[in-house]
Each structure stands twice: as structure tokens, then as C-alpha cells.
C-alpha atoms as a PDB file:
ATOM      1  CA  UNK A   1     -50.580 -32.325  19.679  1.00  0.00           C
ATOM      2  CA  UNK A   2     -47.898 -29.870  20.353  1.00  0.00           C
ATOM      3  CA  UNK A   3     -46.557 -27.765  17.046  1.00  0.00           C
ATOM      4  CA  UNK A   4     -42.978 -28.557  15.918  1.00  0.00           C
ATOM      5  CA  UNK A   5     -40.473 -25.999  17.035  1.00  0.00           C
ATOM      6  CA  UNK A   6     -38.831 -24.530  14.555  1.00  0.00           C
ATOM      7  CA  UNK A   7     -34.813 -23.818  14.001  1.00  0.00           C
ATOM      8  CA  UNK A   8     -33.511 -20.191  12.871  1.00  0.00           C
ATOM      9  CA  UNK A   9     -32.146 -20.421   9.535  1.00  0.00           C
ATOM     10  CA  UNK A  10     -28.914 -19.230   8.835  1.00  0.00           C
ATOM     11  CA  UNK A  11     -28.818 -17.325   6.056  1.00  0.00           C
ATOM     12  CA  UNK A  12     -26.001 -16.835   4.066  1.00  0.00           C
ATOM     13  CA  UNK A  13     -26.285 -13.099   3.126  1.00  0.00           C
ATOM     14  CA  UNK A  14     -26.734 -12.041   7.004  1.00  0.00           C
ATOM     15  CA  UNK A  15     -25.197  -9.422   9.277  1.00  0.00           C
ATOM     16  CA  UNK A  16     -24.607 -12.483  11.969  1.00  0.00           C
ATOM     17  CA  UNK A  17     -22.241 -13.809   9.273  1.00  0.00           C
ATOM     18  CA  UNK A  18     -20.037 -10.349   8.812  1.00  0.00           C
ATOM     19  CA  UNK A  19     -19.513 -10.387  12.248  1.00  0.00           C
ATOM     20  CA  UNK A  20     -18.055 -14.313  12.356  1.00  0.00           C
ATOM     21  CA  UNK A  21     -16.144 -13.146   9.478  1.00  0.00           C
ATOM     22  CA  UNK A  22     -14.642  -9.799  11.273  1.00  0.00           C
ATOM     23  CA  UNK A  23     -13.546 -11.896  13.941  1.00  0.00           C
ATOM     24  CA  UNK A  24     -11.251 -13.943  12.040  1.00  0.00           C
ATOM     25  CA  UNK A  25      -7.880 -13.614   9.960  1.00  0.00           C
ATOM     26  CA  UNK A  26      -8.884 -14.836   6.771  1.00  0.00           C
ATOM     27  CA  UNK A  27     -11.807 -12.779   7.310  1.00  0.00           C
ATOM     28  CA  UNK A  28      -9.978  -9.282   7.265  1.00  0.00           C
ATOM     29  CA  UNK A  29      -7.234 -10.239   4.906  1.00  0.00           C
ATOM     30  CA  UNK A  30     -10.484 -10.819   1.982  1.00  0.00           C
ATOM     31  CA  UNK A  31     -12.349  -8.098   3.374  1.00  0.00           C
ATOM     32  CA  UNK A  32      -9.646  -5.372   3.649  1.00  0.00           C
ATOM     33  CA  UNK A  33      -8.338  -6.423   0.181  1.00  0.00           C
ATOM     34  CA  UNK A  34     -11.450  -6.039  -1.082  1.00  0.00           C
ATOM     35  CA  UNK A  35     -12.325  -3.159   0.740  1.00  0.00           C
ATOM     36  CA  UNK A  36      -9.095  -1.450  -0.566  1.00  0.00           C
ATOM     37  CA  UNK A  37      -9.903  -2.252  -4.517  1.00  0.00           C
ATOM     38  CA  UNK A  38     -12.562   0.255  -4.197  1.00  0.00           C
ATOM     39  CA  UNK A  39      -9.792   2.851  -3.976  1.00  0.00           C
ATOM     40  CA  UNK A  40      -7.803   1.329  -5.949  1.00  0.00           C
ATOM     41  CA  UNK A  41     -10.529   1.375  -8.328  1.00  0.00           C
ATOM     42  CA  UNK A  42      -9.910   5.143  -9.029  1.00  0.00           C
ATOM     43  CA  UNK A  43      -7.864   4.847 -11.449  1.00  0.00           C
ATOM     44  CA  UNK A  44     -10.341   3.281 -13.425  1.00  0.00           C
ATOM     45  CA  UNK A  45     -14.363   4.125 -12.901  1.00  0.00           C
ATOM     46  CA  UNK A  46     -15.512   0.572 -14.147  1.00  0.00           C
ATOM     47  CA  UNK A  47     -13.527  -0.998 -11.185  1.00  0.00           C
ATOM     48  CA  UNK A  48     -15.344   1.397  -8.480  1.00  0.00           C
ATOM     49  CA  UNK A  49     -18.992  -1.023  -9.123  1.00  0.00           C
ATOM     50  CA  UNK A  50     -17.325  -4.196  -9.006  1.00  0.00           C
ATOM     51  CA  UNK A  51     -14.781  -4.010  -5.955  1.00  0.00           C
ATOM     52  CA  UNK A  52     -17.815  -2.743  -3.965  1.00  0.00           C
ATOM     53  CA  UNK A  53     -20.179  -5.425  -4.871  1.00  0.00           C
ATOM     54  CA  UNK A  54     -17.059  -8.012  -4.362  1.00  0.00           C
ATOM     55  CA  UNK A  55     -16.391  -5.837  -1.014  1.00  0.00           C
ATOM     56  CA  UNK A  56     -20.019  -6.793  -0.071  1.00  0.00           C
ATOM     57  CA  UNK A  57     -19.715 -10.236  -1.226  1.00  0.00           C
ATOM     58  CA  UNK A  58     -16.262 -10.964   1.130  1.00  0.00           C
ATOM     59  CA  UNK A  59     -18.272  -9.520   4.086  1.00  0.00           C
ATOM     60  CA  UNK A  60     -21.785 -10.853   4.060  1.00  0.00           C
ATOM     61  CA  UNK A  61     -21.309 -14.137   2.019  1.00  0.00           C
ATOM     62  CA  UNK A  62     -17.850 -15.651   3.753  1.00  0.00           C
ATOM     63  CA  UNK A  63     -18.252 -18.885   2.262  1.00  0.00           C
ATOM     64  CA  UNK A  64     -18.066 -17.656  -1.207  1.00  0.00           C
ATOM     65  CA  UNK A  65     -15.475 -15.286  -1.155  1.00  0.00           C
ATOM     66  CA  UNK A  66     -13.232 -18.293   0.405  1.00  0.00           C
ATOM     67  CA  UNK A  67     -13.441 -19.270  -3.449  1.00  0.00           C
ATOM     68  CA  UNK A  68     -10.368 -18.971  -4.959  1.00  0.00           C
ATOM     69  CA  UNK A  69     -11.748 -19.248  -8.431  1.00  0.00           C
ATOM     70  CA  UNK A  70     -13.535 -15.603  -7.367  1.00  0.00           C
ATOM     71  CA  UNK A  71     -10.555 -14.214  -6.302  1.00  0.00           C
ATOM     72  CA  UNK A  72      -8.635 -15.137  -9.492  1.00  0.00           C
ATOM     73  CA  UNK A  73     -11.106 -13.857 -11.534  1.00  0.00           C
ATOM     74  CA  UNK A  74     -10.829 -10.326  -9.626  1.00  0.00           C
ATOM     75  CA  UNK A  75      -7.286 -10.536 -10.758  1.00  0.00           C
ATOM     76  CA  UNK A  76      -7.911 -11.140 -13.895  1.00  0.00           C
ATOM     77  CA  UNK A  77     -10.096  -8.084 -14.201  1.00  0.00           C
ATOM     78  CA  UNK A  78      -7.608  -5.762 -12.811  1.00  0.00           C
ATOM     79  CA  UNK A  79      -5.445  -7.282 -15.395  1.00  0.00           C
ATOM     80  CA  UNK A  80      -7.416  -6.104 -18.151  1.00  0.00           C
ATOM     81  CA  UNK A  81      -7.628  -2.626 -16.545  1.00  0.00           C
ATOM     82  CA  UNK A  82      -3.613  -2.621 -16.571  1.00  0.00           C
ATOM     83  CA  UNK A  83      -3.906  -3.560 -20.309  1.00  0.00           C
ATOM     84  CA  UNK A  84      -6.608  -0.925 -20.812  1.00  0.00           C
ATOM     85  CA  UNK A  85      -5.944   1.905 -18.915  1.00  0.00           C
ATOM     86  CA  UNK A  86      -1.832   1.378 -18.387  1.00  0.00           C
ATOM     87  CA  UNK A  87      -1.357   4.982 -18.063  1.00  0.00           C
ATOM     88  CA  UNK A  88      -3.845   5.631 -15.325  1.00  0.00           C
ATOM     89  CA  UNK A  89      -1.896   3.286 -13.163  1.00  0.00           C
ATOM     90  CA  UNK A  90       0.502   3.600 -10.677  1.00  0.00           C
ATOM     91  CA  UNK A  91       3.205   1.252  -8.996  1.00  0.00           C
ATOM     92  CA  UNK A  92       1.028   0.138  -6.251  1.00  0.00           C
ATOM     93  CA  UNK A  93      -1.618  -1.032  -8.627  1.00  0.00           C
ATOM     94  CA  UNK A  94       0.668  -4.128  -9.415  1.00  0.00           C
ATOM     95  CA  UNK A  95       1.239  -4.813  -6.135  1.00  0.00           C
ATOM     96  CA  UNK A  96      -2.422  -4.914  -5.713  1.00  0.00           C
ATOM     97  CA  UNK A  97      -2.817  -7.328  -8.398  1.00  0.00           C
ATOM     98  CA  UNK A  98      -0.134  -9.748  -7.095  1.00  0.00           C
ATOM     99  CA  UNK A  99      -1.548  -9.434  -3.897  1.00  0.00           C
ATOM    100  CA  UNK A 100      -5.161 -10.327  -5.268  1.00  0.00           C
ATOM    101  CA  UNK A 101      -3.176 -13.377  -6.968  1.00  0.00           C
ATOM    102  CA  UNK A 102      -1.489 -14.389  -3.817  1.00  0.00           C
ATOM    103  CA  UNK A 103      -4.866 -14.719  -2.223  1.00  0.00           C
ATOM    104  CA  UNK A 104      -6.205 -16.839  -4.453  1.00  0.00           C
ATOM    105  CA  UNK A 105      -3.034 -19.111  -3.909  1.00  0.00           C
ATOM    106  CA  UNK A 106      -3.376 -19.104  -0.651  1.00  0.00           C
ATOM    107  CA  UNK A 107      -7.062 -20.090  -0.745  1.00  0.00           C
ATOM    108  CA  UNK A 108      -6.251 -23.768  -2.578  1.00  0.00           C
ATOM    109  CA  UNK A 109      -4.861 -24.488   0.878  1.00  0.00           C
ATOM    110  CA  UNK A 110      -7.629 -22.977   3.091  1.00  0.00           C
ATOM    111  CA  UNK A 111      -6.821 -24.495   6.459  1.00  0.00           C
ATOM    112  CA  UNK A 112      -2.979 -23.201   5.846  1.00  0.00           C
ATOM    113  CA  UNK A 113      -3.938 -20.219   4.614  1.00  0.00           C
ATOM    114  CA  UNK A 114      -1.919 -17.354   6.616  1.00  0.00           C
ATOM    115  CA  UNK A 115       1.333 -19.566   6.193  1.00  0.00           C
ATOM    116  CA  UNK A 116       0.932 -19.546   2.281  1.00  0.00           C
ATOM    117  CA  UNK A 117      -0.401 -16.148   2.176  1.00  0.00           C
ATOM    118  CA  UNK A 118       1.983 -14.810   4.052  1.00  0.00           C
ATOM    119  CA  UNK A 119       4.834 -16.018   2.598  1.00  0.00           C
ATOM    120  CA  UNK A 120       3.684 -15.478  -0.824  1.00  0.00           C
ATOM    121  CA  UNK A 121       2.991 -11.372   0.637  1.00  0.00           C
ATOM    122  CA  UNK A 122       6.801 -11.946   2.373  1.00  0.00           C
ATOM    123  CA  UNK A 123       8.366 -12.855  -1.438  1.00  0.00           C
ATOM    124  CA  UNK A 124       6.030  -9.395  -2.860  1.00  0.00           C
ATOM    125  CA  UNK A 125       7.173  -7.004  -0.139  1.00  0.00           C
ATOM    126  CA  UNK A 126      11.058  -8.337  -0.432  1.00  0.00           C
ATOM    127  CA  UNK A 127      10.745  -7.923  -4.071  1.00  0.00           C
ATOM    128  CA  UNK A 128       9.362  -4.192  -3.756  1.00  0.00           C
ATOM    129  CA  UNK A 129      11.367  -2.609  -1.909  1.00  0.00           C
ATOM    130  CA  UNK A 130      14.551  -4.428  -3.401  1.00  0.00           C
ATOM    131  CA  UNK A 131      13.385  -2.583  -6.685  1.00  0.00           C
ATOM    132  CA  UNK A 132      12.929   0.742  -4.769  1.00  0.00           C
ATOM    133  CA  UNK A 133      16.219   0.455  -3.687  1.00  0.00           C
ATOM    134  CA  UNK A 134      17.703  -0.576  -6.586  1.00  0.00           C
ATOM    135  CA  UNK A 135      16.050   2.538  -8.511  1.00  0.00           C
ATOM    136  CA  UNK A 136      16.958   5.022  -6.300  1.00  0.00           C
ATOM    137  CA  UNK A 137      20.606   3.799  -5.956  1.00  0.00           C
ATOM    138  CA  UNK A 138      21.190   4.172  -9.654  1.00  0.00           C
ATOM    139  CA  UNK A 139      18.892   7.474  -9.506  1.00  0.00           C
ATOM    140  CA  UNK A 140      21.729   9.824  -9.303  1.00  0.00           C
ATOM    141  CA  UNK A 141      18.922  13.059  -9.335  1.00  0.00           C
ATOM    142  CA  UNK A 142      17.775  11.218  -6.263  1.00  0.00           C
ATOM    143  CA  UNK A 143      20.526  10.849  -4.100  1.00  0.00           C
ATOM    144  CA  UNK A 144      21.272  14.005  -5.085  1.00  0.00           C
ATOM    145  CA  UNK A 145      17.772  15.207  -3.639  1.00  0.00           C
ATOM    146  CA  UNK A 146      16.353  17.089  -6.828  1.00  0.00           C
ATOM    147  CA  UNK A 147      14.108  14.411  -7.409  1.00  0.00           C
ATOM    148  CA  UNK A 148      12.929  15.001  -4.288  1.00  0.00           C
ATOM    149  CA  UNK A 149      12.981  18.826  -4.379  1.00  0.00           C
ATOM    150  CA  UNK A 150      10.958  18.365  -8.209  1.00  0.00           C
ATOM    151  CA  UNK A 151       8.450  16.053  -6.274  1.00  0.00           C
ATOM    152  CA  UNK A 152       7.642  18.566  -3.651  1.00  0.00           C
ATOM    153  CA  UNK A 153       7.496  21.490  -6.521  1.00  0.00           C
ATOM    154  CA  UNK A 154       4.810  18.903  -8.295  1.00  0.00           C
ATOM    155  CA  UNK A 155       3.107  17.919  -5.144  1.00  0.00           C
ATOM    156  CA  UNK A 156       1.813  20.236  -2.739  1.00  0.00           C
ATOM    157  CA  UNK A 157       1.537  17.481   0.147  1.00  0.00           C
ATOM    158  CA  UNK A 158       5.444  17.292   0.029  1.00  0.00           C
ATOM    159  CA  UNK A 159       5.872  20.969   1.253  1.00  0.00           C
ATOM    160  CA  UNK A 160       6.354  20.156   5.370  1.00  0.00           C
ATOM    161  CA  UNK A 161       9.244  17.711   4.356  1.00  0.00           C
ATOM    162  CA  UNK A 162      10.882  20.273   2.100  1.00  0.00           C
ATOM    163  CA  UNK A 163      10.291  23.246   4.663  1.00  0.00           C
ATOM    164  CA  UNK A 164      12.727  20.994   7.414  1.00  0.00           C
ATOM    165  CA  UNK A 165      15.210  21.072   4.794  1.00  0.00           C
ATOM    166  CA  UNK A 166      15.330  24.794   5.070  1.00  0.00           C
ATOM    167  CA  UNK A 167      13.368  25.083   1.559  1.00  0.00           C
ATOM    168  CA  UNK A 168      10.870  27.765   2.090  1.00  0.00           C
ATOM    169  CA  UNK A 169       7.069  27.461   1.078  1.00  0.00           C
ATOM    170  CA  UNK A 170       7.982  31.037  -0.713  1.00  0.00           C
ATOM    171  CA  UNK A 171      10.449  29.678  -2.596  1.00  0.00           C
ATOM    172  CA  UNK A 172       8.665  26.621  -3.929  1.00  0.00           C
ATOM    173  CA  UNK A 173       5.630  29.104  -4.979  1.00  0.00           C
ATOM    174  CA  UNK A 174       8.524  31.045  -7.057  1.00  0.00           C
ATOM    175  CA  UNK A 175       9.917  27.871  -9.016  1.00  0.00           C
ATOM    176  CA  UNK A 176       6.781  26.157  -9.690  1.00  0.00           C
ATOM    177  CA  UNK A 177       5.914  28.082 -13.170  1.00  0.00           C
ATOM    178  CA  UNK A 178       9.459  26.752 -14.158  1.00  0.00           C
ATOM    179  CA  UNK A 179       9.075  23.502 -13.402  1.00  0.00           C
ATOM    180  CA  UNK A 180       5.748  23.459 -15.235  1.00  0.00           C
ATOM    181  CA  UNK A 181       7.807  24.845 -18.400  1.00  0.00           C
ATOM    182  CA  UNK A 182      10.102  22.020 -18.145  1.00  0.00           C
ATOM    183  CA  UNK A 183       7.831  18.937 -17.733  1.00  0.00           C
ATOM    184  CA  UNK A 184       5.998  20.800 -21.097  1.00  0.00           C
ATOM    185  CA  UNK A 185       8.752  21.208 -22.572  1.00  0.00           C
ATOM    186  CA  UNK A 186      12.184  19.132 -23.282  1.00  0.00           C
ATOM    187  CA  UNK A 187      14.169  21.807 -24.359  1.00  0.00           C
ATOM    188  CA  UNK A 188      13.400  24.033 -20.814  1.00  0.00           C
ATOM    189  CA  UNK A 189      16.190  24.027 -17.988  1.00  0.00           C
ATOM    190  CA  UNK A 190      16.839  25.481 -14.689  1.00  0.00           C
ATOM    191  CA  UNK A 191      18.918  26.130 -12.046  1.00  0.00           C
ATOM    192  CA  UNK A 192      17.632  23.767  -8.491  1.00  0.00           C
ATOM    193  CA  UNK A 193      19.832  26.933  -6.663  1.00  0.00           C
ATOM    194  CA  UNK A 194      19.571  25.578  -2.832  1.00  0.00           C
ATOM    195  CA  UNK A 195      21.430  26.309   0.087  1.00  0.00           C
ATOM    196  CA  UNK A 196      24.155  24.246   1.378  1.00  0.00           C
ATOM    197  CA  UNK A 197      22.109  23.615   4.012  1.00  0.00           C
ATOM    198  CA  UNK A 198      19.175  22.467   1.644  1.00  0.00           C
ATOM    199  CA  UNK A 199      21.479  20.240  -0.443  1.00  0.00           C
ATOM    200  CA  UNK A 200      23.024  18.117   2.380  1.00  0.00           C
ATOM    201  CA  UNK A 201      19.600  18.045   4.128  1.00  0.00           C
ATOM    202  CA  UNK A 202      17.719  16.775   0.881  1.00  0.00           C
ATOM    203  CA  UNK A 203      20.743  13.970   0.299  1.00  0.00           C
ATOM    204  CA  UNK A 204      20.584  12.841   3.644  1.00  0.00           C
ATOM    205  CA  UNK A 205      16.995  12.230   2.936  1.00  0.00           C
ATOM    206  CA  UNK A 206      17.607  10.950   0.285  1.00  0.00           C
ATOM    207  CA  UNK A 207      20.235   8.167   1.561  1.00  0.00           C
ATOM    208  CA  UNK A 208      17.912   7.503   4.709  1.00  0.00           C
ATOM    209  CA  UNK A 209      15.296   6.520   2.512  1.00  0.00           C
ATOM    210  CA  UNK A 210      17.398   4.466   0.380  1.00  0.00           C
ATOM    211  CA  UNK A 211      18.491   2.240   4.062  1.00  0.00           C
ATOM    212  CA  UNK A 212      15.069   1.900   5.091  1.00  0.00           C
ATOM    213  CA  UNK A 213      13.720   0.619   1.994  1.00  0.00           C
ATOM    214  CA  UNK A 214      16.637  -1.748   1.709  1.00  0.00           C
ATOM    215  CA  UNK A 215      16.427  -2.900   5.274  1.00  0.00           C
ATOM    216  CA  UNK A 216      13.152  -3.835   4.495  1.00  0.00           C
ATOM    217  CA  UNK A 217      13.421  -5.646   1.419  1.00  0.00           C
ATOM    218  CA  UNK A 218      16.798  -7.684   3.421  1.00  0.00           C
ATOM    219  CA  UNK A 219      14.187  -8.385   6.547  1.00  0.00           C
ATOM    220  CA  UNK A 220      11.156  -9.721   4.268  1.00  0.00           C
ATOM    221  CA  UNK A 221      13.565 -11.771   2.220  1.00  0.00           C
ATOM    222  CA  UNK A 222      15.613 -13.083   5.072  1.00  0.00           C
ATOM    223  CA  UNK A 223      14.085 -16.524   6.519  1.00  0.00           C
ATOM    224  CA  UNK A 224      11.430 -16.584   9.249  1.00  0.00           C
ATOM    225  CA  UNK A 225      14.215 -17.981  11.580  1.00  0.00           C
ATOM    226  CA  UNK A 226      16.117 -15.006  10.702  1.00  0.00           C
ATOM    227  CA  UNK A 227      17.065 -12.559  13.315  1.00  0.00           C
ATOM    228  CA  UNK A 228      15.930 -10.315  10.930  1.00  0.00           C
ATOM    229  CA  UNK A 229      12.627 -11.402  10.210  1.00  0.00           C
ATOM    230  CA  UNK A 230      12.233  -9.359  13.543  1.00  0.00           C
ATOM    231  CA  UNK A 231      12.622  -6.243  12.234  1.00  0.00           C
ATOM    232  CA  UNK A 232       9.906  -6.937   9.364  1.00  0.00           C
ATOM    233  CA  UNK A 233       6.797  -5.165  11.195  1.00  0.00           C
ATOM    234  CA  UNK A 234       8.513  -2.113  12.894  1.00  0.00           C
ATOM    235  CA  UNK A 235      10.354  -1.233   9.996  1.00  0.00           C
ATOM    236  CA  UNK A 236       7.747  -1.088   7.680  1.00  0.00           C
ATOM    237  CA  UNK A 237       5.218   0.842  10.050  1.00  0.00           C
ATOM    238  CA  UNK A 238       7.753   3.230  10.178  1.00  0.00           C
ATOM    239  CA  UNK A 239       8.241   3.169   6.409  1.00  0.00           C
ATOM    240  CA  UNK A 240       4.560   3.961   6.412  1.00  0.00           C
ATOM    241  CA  UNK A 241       4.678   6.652   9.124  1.00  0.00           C
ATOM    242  CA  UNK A 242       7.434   8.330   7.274  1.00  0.00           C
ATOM    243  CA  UNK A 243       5.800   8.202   4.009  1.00  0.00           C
ATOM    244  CA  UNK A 244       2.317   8.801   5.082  1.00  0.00           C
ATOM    245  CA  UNK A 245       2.280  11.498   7.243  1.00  0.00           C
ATOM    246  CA  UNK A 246       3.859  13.217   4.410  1.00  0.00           C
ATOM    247  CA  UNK A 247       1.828  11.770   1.309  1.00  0.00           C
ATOM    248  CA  UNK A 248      -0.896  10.182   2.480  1.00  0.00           C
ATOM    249  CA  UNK A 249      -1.211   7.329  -0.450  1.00  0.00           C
ATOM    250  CA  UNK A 250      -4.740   5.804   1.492  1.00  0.00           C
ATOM    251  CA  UNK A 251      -4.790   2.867  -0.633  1.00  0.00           C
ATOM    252  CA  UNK A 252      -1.511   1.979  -0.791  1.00  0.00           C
ATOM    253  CA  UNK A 253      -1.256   2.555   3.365  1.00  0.00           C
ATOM    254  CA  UNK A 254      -3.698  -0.178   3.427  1.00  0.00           C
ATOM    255  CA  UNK A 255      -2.336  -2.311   1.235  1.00  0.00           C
ATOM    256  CA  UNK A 256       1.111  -2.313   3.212  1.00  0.00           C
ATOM    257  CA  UNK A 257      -1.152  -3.168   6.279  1.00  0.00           C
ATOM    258  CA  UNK A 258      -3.154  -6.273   5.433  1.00  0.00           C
ATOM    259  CA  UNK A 259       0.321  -7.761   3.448  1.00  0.00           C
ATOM    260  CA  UNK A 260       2.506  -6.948   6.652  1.00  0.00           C
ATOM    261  CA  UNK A 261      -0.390  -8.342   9.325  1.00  0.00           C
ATOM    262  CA  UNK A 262      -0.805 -11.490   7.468  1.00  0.00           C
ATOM    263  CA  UNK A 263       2.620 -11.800   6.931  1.00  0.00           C
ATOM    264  CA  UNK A 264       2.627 -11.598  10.921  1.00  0.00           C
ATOM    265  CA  UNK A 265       0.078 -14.137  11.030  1.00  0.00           C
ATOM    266  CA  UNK A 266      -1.956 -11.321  12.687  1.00  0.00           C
ATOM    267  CA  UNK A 267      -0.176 -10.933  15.741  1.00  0.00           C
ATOM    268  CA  UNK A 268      -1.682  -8.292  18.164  1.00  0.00           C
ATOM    269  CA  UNK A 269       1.039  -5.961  18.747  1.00  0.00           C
ATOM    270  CA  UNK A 270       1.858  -5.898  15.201  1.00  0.00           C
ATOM    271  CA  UNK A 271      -2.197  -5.714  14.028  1.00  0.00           C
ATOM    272  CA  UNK A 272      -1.808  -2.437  16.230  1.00  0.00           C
ATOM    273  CA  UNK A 273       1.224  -1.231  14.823  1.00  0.00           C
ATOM    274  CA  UNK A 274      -0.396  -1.588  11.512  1.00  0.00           C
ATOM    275  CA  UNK A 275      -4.305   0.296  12.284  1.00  0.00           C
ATOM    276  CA  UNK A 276      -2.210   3.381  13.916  1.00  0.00           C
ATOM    277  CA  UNK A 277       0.269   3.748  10.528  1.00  0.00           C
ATOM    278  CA  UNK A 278      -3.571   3.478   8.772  1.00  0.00           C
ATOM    279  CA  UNK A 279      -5.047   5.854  10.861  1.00  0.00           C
ATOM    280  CA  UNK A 280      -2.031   8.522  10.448  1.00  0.00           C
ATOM    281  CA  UNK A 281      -2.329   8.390   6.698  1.00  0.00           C
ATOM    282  CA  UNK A 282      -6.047   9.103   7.319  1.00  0.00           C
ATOM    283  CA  UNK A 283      -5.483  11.966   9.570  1.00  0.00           C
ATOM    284  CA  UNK A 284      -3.147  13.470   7.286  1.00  0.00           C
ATOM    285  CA  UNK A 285      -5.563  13.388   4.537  1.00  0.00           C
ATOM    286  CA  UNK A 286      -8.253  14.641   6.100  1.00  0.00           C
ATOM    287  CA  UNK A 287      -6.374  17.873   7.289  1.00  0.00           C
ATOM    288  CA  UNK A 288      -4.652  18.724   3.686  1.00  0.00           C
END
């Protein structure tokens, strides 16, 4: 009498099963969104605990995180963080949370889940950028450049961009303690006092940042057919170089990413494009 071989059992909380789910689309898209709320969670501790154990969920237990039911209950909770803690939040938080909503959208429809991912991502980016441009157009302390010149006062990590515009780290550490008095104080003014050189520089900035974003909210709104829809990937990862290299926003970077490759229905070239924007915004933060 010969024993009864026995089959391996499969289990569902496995490292086997995080690398079938790696190789996959569907796989990344839940595991980098996930993966990204634990940033994201920064603005509010309580979120930190809960992305990660959802981050671990989405990569050892693939079935499950397929759920959409999960993944509109994550959205939910960031939704009463926004209602919480609305101060602590920032723009891309929302896009976070439609993206999270998205996802779960797209997961009624599992085996066309790219296509309605995607083009729910497509209608988010179009929308985001339109609004960026639409701000900064009617901005006129933008186009003018002394939004960006009071950015870079306010934020150290804008100094290289200013210094091309002939703005001098010297000069920044002068006007600093008067832009501090004037964000204390509504009654404080000053004089910006740039070069020629400076001004022209800083509205040319200003006005190439204003195409770009508008380029890309035309191309993500434009129809797949669209001769446009070509320019979708490239100019975003060069929105994302541009922006990153300067301010390197981690989250956000990654955010961008996983909506733009699943809006590519993770085409190779474009997955690439993507991991190198990603991997300047992390080589720019490591080396502030």
C-alpha cells in the first residue's frame, strides 16, 4: 500500500502570489496605488497604518484586493480625512481619491479593466491640467512670474530654477525675512525689484508652463483615435521631468505614473518613460 501523494497548497497570503501579481497590469496599477497612499498618508498619521496594511493586502492577497467593494471603501476613508483634516491637504490628494474611485469602477468590469480604468484616469488627467491651465491663465501674478519668484522665496527646492533666471541664491537669502512679514501680515508690501533679464526669463516660464499643461489636458481629452492621443505619454513625462527635478513631489510623481501607464494600457516604451520620470524625482530628493 503506497501513501497518497500529496498536492502543495496554495496559499493565499504567499510570496508565490506577489510575484503572479507583479507580473501583471492590474497587479501594479492596485499595488502602486496602494503603495503610493502610504505617502499620501502624510498628511494625515491615521492613514500611514491603513494604506500599509491595504499595501500588503494588494500584494500578497491578489484575489481580494480585485474587490471593488475594498477599494471603495479606501475611498471612502480618504474622504473622511478630506472632511477631517481639509487643511492638511493638498491638490494631489483629490486626485488620489478619484483615482482610488476610478479603480474601484474599473474593477466591476474585471476582465476590461485597463480600458475602463484608463479612460476613467484619461477624463481625471484632462480635467487637471485643464484647471491648471485655466488658473494660471487668469493668475495674472503668475504670468507675470512673481508667483513663481514668491514660490522659490517659500521653497528652498525652487532655488536652481530661479538661479537660470539670473536670480541669485544671495538675493533670495536677502528677501526671504520680507516675504515672511508679508504672508504674517496683510498690511506688509514689497518691491519683487528683478532685472529685466529676471522678469522676461520668469514670464517665459511662466507661459511655457501654461502650454505644456494645456497641451496635456487637449491630448488626454482628445479621443484615442486622435492624433493627439500620441502626444499623451511624452508630454506628461516631460511635465514630470520638468517639475520633478525641480520639486520633487514623490507621491504625486507616482501618482502621474500609474494614471499615465494604465492609461497606456502599459505599453513598454511608455512603462519606461514613466519608472525613469519616478526615478528622477527620487534622485532629486535624495540629494536636497
Amino acid at each position: 500500500m503506497t501513501a497518497a501523494s500529496s498536492s502543495p497548497v496554495s496559499l493565499p497570503w504567499s510570496v508565490a502570489a506577489a510575484m503572479k501579481q507583479v507580473r501583471t497590469p492590474i497587479g501594479c496599477v492596485l499595488m502602486i496605488t496602494a503603495g503610493t497612499g502610504i505617502f499620501m498618508g502624510a498628511h494625515w498619521s491615521p492613514l500611514v497604518p491603513l494604506m500599509l496594511a491595504f499595501y500588503l493586502v494588494t500584494l500578497l492577497a491578489p484575489s481580494a484586493a480585485r474587490n471593488s467593494l475594498i477599494w471603495f471603501a479606501i475611498a471612502g476613508a480618504w474622504v473622511a480625512a478630506v472632511m477631517i483634516q481639509p487643511s492638511a491637504m493638498e491638490d494631489h490628494v483629490y486626485l488620489y481619491l478619484a483615482w482610488l474611485v476610478a479603480i474601484a469602477v474599473g474593477l466591476l468590469d474585471r476582465d476590461n479593466f485597463l480600458d475602463e480604468a484608463g479612460r476613467q484616469g484619461r477624463y481625471l488627467l484632462a480635467l487637471l491640467f485643464a484647471t491648471a491651465t485655466i488658473w494660471k491663465l487668469t493668475s495674472g501674478s503668475f504670468i507675470s512670474g512673481a508667483a513663481l519668484w514668491t514660490s522659490g522665496l517659500l521653497d528652498d527646492r525652487m532655488t536652481p530654477l530661479l538661479n537660470l533666471a539670473g536670480i541669485s541664491s544671495e538675493s533670495l537669502t536677502d528677501a526671504r525675512p520680507q516675504v515672511t512679514a508679508v504672508v504674517a501680515s496683510d498690511g506688509e508690501t514689497f518691491d519683487i525689484s528683478l532685472s529685466s533679464y529676471s522678469s522676461i526669463a520668469l514670464t517665459l516660464l511662466a507661459l511655457g508652463t501654461i502650454a505644456l499643461e494645456a497641451l496635456i489636458a487637449v491630448s488626454y481629452a482628445a479621443p484615442d483615435t486622435s492624433r493627439l492621443a500620441k502626444l499623451r505619454a511624452p508630454l506628461l513625462v516631460g511635465f514630470g521631468f520638468v517639475t520633478y527635478a525641480i520639486v520633487p513631489v514623490l507621491p504625486f510623481a507616482l501618482l502621474l505614473a500609474v494614471i499615465g501607464c494604465t492609461i497606456a494600457r502599459f505599453e513598454r516604451r511608455t512603462v519606461l518613460a514613466f519608472v525613469t520620470m519616478v526615478l528622477v524625482a527620487i534622485v532629486r530628493f535624495a540629494t536636497l
